[in-house]
C-alpha atoms as a PDB file:
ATOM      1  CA  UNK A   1      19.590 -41.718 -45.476  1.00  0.00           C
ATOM      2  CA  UNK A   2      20.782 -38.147 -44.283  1.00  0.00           C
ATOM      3  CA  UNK A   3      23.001 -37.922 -41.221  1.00  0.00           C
ATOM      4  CA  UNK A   4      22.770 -35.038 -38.675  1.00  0.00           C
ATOM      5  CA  UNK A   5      24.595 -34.224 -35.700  1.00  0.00           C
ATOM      6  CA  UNK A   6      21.845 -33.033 -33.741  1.00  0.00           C
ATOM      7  CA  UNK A   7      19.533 -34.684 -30.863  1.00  0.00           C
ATOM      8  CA  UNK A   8      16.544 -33.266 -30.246  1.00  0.00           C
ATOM      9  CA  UNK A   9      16.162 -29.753 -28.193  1.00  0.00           C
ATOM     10  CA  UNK A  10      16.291 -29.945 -24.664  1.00  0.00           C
ATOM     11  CA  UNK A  11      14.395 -27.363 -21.962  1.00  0.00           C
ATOM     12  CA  UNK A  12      17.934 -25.814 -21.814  1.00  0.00           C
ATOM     13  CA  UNK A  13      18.382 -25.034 -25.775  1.00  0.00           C
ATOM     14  CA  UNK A  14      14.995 -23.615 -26.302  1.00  0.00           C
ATOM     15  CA  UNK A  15      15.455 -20.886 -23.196  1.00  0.00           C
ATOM     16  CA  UNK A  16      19.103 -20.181 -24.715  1.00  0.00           C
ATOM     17  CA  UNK A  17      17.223 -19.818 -28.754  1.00  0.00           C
ATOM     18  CA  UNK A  18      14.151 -17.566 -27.164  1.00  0.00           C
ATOM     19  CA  UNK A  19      16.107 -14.306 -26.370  1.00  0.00           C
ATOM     20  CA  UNK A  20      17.035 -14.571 -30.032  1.00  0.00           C
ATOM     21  CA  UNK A  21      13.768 -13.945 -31.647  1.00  0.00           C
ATOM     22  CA  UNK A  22      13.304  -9.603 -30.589  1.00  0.00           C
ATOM     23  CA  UNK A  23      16.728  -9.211 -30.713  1.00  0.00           C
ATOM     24  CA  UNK A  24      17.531  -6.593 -33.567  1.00  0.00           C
ATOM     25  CA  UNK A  25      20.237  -8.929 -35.467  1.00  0.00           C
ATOM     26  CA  UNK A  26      21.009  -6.745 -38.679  1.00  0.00           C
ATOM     27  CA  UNK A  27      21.701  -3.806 -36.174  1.00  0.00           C
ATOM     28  CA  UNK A  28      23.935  -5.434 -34.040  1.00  0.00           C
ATOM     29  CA  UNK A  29      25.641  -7.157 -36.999  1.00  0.00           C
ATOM     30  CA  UNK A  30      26.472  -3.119 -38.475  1.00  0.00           C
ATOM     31  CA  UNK A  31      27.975  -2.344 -35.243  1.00  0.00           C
ATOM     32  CA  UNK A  32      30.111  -5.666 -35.374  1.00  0.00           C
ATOM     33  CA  UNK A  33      30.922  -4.297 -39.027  1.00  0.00           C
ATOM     34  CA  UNK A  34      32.480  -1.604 -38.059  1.00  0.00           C
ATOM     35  CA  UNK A  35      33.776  -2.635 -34.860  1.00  0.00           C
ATOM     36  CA  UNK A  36      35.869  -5.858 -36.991  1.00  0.00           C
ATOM     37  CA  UNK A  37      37.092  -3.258 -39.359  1.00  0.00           C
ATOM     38  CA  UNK A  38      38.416  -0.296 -37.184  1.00  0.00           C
ATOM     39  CA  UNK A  39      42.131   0.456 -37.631  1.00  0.00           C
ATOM     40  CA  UNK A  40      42.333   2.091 -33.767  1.00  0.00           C
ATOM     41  CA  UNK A  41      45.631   0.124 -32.929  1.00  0.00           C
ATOM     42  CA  UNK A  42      43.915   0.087 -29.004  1.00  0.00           C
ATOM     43  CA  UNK A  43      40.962  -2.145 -30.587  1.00  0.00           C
ATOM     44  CA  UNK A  44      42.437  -3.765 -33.169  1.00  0.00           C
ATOM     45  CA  UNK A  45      45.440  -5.295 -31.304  1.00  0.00           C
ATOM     46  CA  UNK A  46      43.811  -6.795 -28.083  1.00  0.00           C
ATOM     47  CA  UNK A  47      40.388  -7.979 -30.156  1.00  0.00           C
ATOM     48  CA  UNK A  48      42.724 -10.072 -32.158  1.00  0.00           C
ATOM     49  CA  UNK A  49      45.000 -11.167 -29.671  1.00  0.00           C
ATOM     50  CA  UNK A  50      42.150 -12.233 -27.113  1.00  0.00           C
ATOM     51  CA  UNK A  51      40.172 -13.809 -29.902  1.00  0.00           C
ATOM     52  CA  UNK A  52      43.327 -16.373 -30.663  1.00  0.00           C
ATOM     53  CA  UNK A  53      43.744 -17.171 -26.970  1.00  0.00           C
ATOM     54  CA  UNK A  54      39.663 -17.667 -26.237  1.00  0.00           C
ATOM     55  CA  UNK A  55      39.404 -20.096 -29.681  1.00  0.00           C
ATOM     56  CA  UNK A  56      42.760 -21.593 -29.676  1.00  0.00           C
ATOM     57  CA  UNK A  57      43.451 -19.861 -33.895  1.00  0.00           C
ATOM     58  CA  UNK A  58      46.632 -21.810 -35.508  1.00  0.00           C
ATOM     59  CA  UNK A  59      48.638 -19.066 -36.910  1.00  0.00           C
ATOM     60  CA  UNK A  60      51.307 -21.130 -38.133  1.00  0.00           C
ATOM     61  CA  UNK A  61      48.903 -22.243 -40.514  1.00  0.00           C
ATOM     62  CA  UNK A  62      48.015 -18.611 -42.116  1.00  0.00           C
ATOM     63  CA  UNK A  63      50.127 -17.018 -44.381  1.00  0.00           C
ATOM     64  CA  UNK A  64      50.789 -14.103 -42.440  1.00  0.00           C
ATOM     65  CA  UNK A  65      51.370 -15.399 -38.761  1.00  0.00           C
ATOM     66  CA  UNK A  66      52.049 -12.362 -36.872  1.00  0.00           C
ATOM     67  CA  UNK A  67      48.580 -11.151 -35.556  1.00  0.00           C
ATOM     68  CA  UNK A  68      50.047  -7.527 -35.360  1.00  0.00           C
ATOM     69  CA  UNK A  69      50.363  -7.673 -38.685  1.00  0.00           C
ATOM     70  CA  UNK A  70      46.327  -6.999 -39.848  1.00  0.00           C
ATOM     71  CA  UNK A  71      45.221  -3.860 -40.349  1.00  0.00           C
ATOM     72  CA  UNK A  72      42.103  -4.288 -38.561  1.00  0.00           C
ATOM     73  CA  UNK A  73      40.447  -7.521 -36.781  1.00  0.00           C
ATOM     74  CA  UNK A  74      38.321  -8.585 -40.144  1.00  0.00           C
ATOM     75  CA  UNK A  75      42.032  -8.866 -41.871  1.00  0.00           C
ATOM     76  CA  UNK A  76      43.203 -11.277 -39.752  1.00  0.00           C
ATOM     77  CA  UNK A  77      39.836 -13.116 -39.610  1.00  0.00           C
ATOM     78  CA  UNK A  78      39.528 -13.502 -43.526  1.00  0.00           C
ATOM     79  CA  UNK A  79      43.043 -14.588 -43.495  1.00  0.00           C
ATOM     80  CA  UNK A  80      44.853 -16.268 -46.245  1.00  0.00           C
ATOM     81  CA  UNK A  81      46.079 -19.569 -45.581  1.00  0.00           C
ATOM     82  CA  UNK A  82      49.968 -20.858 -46.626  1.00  0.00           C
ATOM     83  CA  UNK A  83      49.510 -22.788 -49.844  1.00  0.00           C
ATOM     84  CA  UNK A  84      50.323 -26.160 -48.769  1.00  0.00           C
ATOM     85  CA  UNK A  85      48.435 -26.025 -45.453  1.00  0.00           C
ATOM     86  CA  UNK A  86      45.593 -27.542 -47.570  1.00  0.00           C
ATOM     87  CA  UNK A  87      46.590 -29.459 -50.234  1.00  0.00           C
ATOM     88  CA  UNK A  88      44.553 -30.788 -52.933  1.00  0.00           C
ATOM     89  CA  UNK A  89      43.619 -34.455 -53.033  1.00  0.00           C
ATOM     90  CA  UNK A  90      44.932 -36.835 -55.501  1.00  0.00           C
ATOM     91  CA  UNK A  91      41.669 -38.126 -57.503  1.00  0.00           C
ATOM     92  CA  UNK A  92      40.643 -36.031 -60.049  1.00  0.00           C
ATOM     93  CA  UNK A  93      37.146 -36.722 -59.713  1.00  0.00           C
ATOM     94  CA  UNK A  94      37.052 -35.834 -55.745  1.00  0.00           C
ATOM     95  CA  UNK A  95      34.752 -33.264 -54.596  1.00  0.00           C
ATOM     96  CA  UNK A  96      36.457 -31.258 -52.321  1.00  0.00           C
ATOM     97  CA  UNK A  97      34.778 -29.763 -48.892  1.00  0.00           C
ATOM     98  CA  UNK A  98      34.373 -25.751 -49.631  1.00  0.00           C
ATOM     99  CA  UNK A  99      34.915 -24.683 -46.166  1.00  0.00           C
ATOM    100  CA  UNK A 100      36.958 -25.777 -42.951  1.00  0.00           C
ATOM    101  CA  UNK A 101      34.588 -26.464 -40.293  1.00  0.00           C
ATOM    102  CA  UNK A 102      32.651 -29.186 -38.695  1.00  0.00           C
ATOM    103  CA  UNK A 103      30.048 -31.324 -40.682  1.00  0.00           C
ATOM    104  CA  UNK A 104      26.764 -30.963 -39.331  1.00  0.00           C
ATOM    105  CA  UNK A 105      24.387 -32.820 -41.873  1.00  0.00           C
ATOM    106  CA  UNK A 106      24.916 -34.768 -45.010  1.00  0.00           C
ATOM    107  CA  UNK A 107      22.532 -37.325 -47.506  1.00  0.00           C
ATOM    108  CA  UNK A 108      19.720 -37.556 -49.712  1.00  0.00           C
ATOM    109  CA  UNK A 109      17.246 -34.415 -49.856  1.00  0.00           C
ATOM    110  CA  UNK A 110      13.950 -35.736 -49.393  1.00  0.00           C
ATOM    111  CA  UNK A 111      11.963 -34.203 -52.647  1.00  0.00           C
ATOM    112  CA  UNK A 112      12.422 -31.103 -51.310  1.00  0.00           C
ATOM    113  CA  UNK A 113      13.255 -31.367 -47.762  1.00  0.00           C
ATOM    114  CA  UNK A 114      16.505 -31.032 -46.394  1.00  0.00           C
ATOM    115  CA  UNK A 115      17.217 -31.961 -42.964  1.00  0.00           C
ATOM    116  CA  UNK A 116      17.951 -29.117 -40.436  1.00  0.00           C
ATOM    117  CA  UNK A 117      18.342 -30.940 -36.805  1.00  0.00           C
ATOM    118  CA  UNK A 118      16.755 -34.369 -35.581  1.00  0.00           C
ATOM    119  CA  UNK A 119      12.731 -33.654 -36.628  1.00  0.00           C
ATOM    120  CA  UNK A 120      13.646 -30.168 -38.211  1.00  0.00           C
ATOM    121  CA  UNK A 121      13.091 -29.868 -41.770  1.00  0.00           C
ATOM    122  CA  UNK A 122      13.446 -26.882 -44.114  1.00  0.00           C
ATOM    123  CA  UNK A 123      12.707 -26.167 -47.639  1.00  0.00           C
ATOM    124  CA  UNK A 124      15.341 -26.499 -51.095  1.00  0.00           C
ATOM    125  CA  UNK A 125      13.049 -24.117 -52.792  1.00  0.00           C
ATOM    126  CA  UNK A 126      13.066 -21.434 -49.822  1.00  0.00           C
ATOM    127  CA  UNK A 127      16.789 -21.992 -49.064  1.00  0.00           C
ATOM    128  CA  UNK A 128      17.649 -20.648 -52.939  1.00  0.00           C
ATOM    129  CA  UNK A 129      15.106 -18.004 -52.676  1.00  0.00           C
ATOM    130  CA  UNK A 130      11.562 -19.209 -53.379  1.00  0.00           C
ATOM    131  CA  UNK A 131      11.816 -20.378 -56.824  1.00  0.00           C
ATOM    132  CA  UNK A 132      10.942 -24.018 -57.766  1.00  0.00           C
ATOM    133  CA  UNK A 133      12.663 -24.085 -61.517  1.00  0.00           C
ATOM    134  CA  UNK A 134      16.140 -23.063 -59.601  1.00  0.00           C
ATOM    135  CA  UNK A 135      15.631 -26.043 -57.176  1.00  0.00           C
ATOM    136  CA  UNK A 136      14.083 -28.798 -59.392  1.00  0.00           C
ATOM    137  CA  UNK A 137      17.469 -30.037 -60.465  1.00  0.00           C
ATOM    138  CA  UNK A 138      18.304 -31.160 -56.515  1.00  0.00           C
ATOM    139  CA  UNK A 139      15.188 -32.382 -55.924  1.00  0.00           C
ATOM    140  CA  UNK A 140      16.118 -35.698 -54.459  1.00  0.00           C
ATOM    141  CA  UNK A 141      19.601 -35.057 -54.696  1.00  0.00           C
ATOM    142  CA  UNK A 142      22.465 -34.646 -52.051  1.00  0.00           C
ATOM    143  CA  UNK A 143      23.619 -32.330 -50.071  1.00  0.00           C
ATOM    144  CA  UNK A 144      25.588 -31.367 -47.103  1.00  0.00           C
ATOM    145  CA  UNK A 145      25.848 -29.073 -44.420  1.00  0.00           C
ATOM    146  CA  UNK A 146      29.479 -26.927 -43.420  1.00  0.00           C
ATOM    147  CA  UNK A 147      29.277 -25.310 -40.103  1.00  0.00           C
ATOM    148  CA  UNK A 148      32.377 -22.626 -39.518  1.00  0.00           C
ATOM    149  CA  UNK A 149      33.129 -22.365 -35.833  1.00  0.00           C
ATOM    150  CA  UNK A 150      34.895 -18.935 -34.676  1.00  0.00           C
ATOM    151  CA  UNK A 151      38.124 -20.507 -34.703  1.00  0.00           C
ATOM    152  CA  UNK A 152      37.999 -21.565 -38.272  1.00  0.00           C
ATOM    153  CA  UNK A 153      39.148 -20.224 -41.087  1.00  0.00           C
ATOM    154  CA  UNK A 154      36.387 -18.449 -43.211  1.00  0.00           C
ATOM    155  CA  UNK A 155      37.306 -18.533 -47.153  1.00  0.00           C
ATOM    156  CA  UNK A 156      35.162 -20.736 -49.331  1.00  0.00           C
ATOM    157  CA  UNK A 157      36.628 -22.500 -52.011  1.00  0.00           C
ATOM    158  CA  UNK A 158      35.463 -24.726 -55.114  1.00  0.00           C
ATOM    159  CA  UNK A 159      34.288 -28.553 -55.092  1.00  0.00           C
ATOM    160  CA  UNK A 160      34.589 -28.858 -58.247  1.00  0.00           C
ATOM    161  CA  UNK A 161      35.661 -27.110 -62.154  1.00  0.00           C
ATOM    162  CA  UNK A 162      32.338 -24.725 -62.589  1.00  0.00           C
ATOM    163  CA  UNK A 163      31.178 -21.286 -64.346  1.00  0.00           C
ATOM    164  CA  UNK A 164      28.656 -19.421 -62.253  1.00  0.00           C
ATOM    165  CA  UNK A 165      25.288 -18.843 -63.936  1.00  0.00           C
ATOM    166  CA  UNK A 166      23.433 -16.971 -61.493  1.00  0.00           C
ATOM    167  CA  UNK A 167      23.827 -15.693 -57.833  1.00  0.00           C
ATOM    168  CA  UNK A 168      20.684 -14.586 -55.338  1.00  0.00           C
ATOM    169  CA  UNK A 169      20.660 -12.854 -52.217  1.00  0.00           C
ATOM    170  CA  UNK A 170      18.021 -13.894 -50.203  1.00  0.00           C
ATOM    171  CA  UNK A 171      17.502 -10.875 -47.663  1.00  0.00           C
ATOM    172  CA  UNK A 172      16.240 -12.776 -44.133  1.00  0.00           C
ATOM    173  CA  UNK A 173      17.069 -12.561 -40.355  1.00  0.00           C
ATOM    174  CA  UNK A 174      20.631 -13.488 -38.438  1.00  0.00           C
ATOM    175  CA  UNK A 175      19.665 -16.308 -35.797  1.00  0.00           C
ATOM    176  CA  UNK A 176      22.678 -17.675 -34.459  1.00  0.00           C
ATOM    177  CA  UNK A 177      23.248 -20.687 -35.554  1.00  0.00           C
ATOM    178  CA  UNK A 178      24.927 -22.059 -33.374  1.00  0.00           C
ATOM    179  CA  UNK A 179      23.742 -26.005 -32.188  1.00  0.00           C
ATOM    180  CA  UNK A 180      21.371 -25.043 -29.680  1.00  0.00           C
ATOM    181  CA  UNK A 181      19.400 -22.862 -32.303  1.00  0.00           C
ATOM    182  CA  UNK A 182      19.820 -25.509 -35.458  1.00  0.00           C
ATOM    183  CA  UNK A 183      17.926 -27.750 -32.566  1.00  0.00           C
ATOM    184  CA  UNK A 184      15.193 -25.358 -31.915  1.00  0.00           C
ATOM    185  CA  UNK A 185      14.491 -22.621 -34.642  1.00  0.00           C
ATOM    186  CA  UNK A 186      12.178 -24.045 -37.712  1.00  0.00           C
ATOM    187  CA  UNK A 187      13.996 -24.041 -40.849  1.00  0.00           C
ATOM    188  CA  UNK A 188      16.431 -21.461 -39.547  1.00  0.00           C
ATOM    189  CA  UNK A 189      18.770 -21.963 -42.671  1.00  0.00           C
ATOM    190  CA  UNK A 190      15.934 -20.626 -45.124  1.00  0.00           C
ATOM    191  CA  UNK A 191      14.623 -17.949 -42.497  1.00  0.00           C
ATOM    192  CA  UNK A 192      19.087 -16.203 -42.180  1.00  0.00           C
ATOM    193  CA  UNK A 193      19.932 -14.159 -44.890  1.00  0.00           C
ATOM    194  CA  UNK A 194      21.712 -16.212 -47.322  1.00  0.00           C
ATOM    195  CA  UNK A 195      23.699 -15.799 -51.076  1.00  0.00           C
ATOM    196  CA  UNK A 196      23.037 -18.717 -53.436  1.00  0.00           C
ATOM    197  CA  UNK A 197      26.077 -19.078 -56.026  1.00  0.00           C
ATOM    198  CA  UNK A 198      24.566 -21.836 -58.826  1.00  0.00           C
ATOM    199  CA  UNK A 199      27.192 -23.245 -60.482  1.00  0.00           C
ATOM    200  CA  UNK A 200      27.387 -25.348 -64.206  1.00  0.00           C
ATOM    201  CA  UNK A 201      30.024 -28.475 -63.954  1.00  0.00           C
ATOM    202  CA  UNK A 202      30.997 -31.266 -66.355  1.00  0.00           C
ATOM    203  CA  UNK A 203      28.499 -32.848 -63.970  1.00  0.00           C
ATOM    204  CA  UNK A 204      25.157 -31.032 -64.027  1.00  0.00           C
ATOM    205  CA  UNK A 205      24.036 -27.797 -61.709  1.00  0.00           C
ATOM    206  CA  UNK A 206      25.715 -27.372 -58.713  1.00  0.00           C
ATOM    207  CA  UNK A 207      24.503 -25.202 -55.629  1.00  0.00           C
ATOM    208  CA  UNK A 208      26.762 -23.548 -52.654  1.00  0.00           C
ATOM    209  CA  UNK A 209      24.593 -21.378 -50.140  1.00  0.00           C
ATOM    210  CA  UNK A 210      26.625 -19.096 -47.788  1.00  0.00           C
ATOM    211  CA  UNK A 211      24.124 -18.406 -45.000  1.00  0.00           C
ATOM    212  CA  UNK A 212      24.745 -15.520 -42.646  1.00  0.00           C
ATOM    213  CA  UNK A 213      24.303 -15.622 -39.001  1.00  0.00           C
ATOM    214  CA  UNK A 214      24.023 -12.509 -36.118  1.00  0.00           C
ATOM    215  CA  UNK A 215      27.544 -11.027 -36.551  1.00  0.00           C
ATOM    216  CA  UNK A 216      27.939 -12.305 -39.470  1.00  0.00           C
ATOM    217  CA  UNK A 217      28.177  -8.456 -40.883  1.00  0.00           C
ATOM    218  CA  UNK A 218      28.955  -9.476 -44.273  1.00  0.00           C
ATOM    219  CA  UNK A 219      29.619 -12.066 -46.940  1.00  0.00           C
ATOM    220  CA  UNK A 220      31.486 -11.639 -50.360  1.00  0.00           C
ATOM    221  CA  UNK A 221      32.428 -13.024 -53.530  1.00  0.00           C
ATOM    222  CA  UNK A 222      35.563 -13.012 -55.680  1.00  0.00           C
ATOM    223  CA  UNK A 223      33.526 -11.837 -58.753  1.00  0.00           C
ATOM    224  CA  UNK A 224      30.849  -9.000 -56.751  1.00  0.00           C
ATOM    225  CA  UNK A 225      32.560  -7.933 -53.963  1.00  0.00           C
ATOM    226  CA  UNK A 226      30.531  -7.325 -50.647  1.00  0.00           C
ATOM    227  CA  UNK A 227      27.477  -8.363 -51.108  1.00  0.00           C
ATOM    228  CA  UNK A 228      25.767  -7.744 -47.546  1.00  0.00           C
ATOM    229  CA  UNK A 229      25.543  -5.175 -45.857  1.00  0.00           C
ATOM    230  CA  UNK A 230      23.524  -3.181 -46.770  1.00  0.00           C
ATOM    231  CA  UNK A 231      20.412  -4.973 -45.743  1.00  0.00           C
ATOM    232  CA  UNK A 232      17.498  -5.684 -48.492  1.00  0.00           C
ATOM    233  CA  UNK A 233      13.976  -6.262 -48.327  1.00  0.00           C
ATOM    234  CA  UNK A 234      14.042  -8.228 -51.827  1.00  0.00           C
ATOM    235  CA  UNK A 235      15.385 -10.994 -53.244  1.00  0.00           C
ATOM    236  CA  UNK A 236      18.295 -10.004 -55.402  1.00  0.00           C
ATOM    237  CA  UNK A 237      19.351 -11.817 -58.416  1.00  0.00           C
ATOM    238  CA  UNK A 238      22.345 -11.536 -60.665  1.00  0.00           C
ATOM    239  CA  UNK A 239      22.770 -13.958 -63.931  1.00  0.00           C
ATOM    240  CA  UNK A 240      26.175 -14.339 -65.799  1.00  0.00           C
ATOM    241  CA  UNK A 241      27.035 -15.552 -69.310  1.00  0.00           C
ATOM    242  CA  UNK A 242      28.955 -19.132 -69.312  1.00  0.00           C
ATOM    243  CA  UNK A 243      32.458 -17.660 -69.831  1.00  0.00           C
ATOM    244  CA  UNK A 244      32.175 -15.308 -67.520  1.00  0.00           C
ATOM    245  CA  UNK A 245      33.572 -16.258 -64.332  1.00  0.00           C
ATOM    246  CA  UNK A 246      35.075 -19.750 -64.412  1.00  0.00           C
ATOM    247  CA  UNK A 247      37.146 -21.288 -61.027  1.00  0.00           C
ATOM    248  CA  UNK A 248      38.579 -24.672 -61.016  1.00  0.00           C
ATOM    249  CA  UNK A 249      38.223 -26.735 -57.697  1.00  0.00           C
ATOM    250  CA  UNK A 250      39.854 -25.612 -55.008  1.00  0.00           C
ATOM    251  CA  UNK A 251      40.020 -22.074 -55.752  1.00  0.00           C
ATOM    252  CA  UNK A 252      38.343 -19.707 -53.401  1.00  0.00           C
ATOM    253  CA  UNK A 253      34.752 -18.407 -53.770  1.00  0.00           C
ATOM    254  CA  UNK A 254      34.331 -16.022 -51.098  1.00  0.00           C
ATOM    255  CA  UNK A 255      34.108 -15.280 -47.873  1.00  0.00           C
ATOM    256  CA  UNK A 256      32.590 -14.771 -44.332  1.00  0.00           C
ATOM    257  CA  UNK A 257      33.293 -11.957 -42.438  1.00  0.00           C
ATOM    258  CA  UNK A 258      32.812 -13.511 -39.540  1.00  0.00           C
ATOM    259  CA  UNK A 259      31.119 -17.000 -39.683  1.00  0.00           C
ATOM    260  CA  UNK A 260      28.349 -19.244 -40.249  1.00  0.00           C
ATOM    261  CA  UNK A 261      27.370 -22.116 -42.508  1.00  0.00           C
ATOM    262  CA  UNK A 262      27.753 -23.759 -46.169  1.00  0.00           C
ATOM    263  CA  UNK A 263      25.279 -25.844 -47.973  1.00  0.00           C
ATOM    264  CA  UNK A 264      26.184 -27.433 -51.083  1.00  0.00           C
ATOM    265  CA  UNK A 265      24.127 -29.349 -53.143  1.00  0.00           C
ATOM    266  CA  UNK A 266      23.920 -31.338 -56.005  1.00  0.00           C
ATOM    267  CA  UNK A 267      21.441 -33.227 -58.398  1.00  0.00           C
ATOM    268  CA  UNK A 268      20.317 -36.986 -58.136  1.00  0.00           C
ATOM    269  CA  UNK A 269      22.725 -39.699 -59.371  1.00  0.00           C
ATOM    270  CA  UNK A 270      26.071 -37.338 -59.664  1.00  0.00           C
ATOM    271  CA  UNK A 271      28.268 -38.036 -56.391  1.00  0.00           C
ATOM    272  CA  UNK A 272      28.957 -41.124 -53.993  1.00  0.00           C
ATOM    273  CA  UNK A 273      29.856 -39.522 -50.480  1.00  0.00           C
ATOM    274  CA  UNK A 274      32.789 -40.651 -48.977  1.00  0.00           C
ATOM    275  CA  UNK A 275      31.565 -43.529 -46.648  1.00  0.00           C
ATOM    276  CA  UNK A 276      34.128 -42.946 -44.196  1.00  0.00           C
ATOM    277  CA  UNK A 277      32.531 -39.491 -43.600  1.00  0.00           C
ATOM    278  CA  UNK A 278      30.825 -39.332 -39.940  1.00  0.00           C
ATOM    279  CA  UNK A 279      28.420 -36.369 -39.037  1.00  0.00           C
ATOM    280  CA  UNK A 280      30.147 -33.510 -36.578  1.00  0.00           C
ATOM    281  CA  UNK A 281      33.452 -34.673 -37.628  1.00  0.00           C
ATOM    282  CA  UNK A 282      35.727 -31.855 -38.679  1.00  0.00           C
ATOM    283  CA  UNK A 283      36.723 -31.308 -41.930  1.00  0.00           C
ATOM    284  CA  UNK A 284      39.117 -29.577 -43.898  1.00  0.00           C
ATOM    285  CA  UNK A 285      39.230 -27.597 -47.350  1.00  0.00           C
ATOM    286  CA  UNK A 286      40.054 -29.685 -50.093  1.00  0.00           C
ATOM    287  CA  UNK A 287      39.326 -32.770 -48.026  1.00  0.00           C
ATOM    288  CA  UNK A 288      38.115 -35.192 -50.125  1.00  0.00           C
ATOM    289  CA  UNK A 289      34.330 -35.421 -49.384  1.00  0.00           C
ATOM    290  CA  UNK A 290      32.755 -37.020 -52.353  1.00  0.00           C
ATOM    291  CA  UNK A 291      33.518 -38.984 -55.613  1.00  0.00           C
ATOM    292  CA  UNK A 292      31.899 -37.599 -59.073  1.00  0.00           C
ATOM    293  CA  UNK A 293      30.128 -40.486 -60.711  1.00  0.00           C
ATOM    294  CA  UNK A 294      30.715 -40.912 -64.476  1.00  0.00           C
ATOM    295  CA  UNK A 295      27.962 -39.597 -67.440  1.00  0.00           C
ATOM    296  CA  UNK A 296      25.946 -43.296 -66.958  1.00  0.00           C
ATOM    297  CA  UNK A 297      25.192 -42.371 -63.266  1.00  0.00           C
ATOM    298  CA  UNK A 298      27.310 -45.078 -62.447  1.00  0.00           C
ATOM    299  CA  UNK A 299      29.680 -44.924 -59.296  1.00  0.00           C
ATOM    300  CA  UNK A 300      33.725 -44.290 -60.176  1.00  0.00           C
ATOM    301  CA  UNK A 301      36.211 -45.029 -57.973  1.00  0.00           C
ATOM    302  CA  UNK A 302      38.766 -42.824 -56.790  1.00  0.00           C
ATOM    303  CA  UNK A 303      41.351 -42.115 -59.728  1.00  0.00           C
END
C-alpha cells in the first residue's frame, strides 16, 4: 500500500493554500530569477549569508564552503557537494534516492493514480504530460515522492545505469508546494510545471519528474541546459537516440534552481523498497532506497 506523510487539510491549511490561486507565480518566479542570479556584491553577500542562518545550510558539506565565494546567490544554492559527503552504497543492485530531501510518499500506483496527500489523488498520465503510451509501462507500478526543503541541497542524481530516450516539459502553474498545499490543492503535482526525463535501464523504463514550484525560476539538465524559463504554453518534447546520453547511478541529472519535488517511478514487478523506509523521514543522495529485482520478477537481496 502507498505511504504518505500527510493528514488531511485542516481550516488553517486551506486559508494559507487560497491566496495562492490569483497570485501571478511565473512572474514572481522571473523576478526571483534574476534576483538569485545578480552579481551586486550588496545583494549577493547578505541573501546568502541570511539564507544559511534562517535554514541552518551545512557548508562543511559543499565543496566550496566559503559562502563569499559564489558569484551570485543561485551559485551557492546549486552547489556542488565534496565527493565523499555522499557516498555510494555497497549493493550493486541498490536504487539510489535522486535527491536529498524528505520523503513525502512512496508505494504501489493505483492503475493510474498516484497518491498526492491523505484522499488526494493525481494522474500518471497527466504528471508525464497527457499521454497514455508514455505512462502504460508504470501503470501499477511504484513510485515515490522527493520533497527538497530550502535548506537542501538541489542537484539530482541517477538511481540507477540508464540512457535517456525522451524528455517533456509540461508547461503548468507554480503552487507552492509546500505541506499545507500538497494537503489542499487537487493533483497539484500534475497542475506545476514539470520536466519528465524517461529513462531505459537493464531493468525496463524508468521515469524521474522534476516539478517546479513558485520560485522555483528554473530547472536544468546536464544534457539541455536551462530548460525553464522561458514559460510555454505547450507541451515540449525532445527524443534521443540510445547512445546518446548515458549516466551511471549516482551521477547527477540536473538541477533546481531553487527547490521543489522529485517523482520517480518505475514499472510493476522491478524493485522491492527498502522496508526500513518510513514516510517524512529524510533522506540522502545515494541512500539506498530500493533493491532491483532480477529478470524473473523475483526479489534479490542486497549484493
Amino acid at each position: 500500500m502507498p505511504r504518505c506523510l500527510e493528514s488531511p487539510p485542516t481550516l488553517a491549511d486551506r486559508a494559507k493554500s487560497l491566496p495562492l490561486y490569483p497570485l501571478p507565480h511565473h512572474a514572481i518566479s522571473r523576478l526571483v530569477h534574476r534576483i538569485t542570479r545578480s552579481r551586486a556584491a550588496w545583494i549577493r553577500r547578505p541573501l546568502t549569508r541570511w539564507f544559511i542562518r534562517r535554514y541552518g545550510v551545512d557548508m562543511s558539506e559543499a565543496m566550496t564552503p566559503e559562502p563569499d565565494a559564489y558569484p551570485d546567490f543561485n551559485s551557492f544554492f546549486t552547489r556542488a557537494l565534496r565527493t565523499d559527503a555522499r557516498p555510494m552504497p555497497a549493493s550493486l543492485n541498490a536504487v539510489c534516492a535522486p535527491a536529498d530531501g524528505t520523503l513525502s510518499a512512496l508505494g504501489g500506483i493505483e492503475d493510474d493514480r498516484l497518491i498526492q496527500a491523505k484522499g488526494r489523488h493525481y494522474s500518471l498520465t497527466q504528471l508525464l504530460g497527457g499521454v497514455p503510451d508514455r505512462s502504460a509501462p508504470f501503470r501499477g507500478g511504484d513510485f515515490a515522492t522527493i520533497y527538497l526543503s530550502p535548506s537542501d541541497y538541489h542537484r539530482v542524481h541517477m538511481p540507477v545505469d540508464g540512457a535517456l530516450r525522451e524528455m517533456v516539459h509540461v508547461p503548468g502553474r507554480l503552487f507552492s508546494v509546500a505541506r499545507h498545499t500538497v494537503r489542499t490543492i487537487p493533483g497539484l503535482f500534475a497542475r506545476n510545471e514539470r520536466v519528465a526525463c524517461l529513462f531505459d535501464t537493464a531493468h525496463g523504463p524508468m521515469a524521474m519528474v522534476l516539478v517546479g514550484a513558485i520560485n522555483v525560476a528554473s530547472i536544468e539538465t546536464v544534457w539541455a541546459g536551462e530548460i525553464t524559463p522561458p514559460r510555454g504554453r505547450r507541451v515540449r518534447g525532445w527524443t534521443y537516440r540510445a547512445d546518446e546520453v548515458r549516466l551511471q547511478r549516482g551521477a547527477e541529472i540536473g538541477r533546481f534552481n531553487l527547490g521543489s519535488t522529485v517523482i520517480l517511478v518505475f514499472p510493476r514487478r522491478v524493485i522491492d523498497w527498502d522496508t526500513r523506509l518510513m514516510a517524512d523521514a529524510p533522506i540522502r543522495v545515494r541512500q539506498a532506497l530500493a533493491w532491483t529485482r532480477d529478470g524473473t520478477g523475483a526479489p534479490r537481496a542486497p549484493s
